[in-house]
Protein backbone atom coordinates (compact mmCIF):
# COMPACT_ATOMS: atom_id res chain seq x y z
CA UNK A 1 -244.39 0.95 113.99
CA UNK A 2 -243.89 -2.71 112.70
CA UNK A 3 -244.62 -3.07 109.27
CA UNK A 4 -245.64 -6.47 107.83
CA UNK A 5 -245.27 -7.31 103.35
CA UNK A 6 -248.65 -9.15 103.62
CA UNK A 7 -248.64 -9.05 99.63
CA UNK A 8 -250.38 -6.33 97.63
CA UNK A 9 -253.27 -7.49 94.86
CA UNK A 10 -255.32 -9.54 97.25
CA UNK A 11 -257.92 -10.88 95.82
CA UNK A 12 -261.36 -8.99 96.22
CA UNK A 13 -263.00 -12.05 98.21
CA UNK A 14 -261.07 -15.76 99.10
CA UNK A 15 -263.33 -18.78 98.07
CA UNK A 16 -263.35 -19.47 101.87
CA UNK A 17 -263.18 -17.29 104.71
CA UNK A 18 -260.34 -17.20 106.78
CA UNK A 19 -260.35 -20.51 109.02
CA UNK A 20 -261.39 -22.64 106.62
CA UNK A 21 -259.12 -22.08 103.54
CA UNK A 22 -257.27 -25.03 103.00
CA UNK A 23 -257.25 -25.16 98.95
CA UNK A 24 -256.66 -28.51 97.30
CA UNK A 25 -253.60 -27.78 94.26
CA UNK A 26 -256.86 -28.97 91.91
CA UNK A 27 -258.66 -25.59 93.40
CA UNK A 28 -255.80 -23.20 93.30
CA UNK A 29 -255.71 -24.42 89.76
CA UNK A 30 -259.72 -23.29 88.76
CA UNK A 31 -258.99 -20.21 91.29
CA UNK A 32 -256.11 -18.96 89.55
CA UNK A 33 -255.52 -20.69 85.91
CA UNK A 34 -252.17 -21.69 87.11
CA UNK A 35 -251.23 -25.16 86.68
CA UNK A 36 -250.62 -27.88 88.69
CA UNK A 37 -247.10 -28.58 87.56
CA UNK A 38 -246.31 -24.48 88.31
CA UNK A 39 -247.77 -24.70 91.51
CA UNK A 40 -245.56 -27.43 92.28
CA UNK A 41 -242.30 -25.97 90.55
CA UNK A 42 -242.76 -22.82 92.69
CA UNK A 43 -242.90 -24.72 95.52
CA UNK A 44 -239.41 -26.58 94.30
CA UNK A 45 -237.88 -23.46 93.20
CA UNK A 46 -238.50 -21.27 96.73
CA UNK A 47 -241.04 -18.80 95.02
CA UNK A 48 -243.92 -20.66 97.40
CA UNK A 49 -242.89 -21.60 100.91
CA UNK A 50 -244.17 -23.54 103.66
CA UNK A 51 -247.32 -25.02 102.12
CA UNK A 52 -249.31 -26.97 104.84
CA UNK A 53 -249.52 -30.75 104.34
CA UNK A 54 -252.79 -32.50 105.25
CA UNK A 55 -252.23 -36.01 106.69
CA UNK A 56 -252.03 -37.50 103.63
CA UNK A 57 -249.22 -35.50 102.44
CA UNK A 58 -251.66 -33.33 99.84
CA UNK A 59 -250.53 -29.85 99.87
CA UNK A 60 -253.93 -27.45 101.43
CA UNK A 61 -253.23 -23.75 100.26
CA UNK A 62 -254.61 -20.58 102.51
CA UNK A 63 -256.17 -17.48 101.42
CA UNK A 64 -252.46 -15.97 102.27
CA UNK A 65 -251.05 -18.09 99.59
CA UNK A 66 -253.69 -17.18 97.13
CA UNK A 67 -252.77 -13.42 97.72
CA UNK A 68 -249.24 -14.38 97.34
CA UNK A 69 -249.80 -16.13 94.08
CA UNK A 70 -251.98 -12.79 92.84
CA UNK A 71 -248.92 -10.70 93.52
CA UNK A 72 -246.31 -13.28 91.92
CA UNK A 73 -248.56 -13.19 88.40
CA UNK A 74 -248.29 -9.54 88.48
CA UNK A 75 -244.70 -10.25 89.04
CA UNK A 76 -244.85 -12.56 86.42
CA UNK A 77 -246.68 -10.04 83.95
CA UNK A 78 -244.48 -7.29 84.41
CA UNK A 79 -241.16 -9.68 82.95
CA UNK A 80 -239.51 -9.74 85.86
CA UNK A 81 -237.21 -12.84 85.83
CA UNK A 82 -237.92 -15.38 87.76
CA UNK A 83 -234.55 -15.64 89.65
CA UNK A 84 -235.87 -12.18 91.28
CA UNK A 85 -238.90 -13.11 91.65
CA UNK A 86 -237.38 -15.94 93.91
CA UNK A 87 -234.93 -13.34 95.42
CA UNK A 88 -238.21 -11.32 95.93
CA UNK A 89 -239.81 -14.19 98.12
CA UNK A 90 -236.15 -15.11 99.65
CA UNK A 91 -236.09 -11.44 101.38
CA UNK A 92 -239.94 -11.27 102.18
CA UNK A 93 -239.57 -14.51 104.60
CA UNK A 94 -236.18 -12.96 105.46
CA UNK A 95 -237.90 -9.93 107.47
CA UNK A 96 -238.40 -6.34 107.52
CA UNK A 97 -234.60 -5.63 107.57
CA UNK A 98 -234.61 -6.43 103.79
CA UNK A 99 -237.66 -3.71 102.77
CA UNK A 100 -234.43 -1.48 101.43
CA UNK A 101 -233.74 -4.50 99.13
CA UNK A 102 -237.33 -5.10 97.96
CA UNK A 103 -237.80 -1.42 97.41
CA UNK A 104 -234.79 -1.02 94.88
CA UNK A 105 -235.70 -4.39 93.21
CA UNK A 106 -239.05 -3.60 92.53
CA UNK A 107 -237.89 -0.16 91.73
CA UNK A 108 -236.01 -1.48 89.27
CA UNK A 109 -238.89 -3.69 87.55
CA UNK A 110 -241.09 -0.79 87.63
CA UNK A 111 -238.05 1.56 85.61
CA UNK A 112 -238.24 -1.71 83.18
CA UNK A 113 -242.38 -1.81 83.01
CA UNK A 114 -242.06 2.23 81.88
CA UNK A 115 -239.40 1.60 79.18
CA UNK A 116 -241.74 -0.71 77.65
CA UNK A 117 -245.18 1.26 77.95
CA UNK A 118 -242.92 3.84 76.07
CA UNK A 119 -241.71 1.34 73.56
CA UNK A 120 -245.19 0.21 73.26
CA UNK A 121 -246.48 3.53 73.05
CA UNK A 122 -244.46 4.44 70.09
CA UNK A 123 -245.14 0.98 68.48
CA UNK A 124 -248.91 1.84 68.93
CA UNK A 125 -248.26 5.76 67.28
CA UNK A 126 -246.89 3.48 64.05
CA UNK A 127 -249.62 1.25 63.75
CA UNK A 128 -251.84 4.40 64.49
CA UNK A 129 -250.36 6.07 60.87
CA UNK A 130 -250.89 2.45 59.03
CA UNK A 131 -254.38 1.94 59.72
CA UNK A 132 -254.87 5.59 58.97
CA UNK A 133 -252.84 5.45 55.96
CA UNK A 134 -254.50 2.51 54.45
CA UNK A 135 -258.19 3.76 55.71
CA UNK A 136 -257.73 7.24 53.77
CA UNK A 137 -257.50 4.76 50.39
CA UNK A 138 -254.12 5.67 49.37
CA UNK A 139 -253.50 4.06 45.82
CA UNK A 140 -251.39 0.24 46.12
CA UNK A 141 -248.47 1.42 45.09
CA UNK A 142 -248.10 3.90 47.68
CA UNK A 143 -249.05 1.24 50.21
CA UNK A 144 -245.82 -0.49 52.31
């Protein structure tokens, strides 16, 4: 069995149906909040790939790219550095002799994601005892 990395995170419904979804940058923009100056640098720095030209030379986006870009903000979201985020997209257009690779490098982002839930969590537990502190009246001078 063949399997294919056809991005996780899709959205729950494309602006267009399939066939017809060729996205000017100015509605990937409203679609996704990115701007147009990411959307291009992505492009430049090999995070986005073979976007289809119109005649004209203006780049027209697919519902494909759109789920691309949804997983590349969760990326994004979870601090993964760019450079492997590009090293990411490098070995999904390289094929499905590189899942090994993805696997451990988004193995590795998730081990960094859990350290800092846990760091968060802990942060969260002292604010917790601050706002409880202060709500239980204690006098001013107790108060640091």
């Amino acid at each position: 069995m063949t399997r294919s990395d056809s991005c996780a995170s899709a959205p729950d419904q494309h602006p267009k149906p399939d066939g017809s979804d060729r996205y000017t940058i100015s509605e990937v923009v409203d679609f996704t909040g990115l701007t147009a100056h990411t959307l291009r640098w992505y492009e430049r720095i090999g995070l986005m790939s073979d976007i289809v030209r119109s005649h004209t030379g203006q780049r027209r986006y697919s519902n494909s790219d759109l789920d691309w870009l949804a997983f590349v903000n969760k990326l994004r979201l979870t601090g993964m550095p760019v450079a492997d985020m590009v090293r990411y997209a490098e070995l999904v257009r390289a094929g499905a002799h590189t899942f090994d690779e993805r696997r451990e490098l988004l193995e590795a982002t998730r081990r960094d994601v859990r350290n800092r839930i846990a760091e968060l969590q802990d942060t969260l537990q002292v604010l917790d005892y601050k706002i409880n502190f202060y709500g239980d009246a204690a006098p001013a001078s107790e108060r640091v």
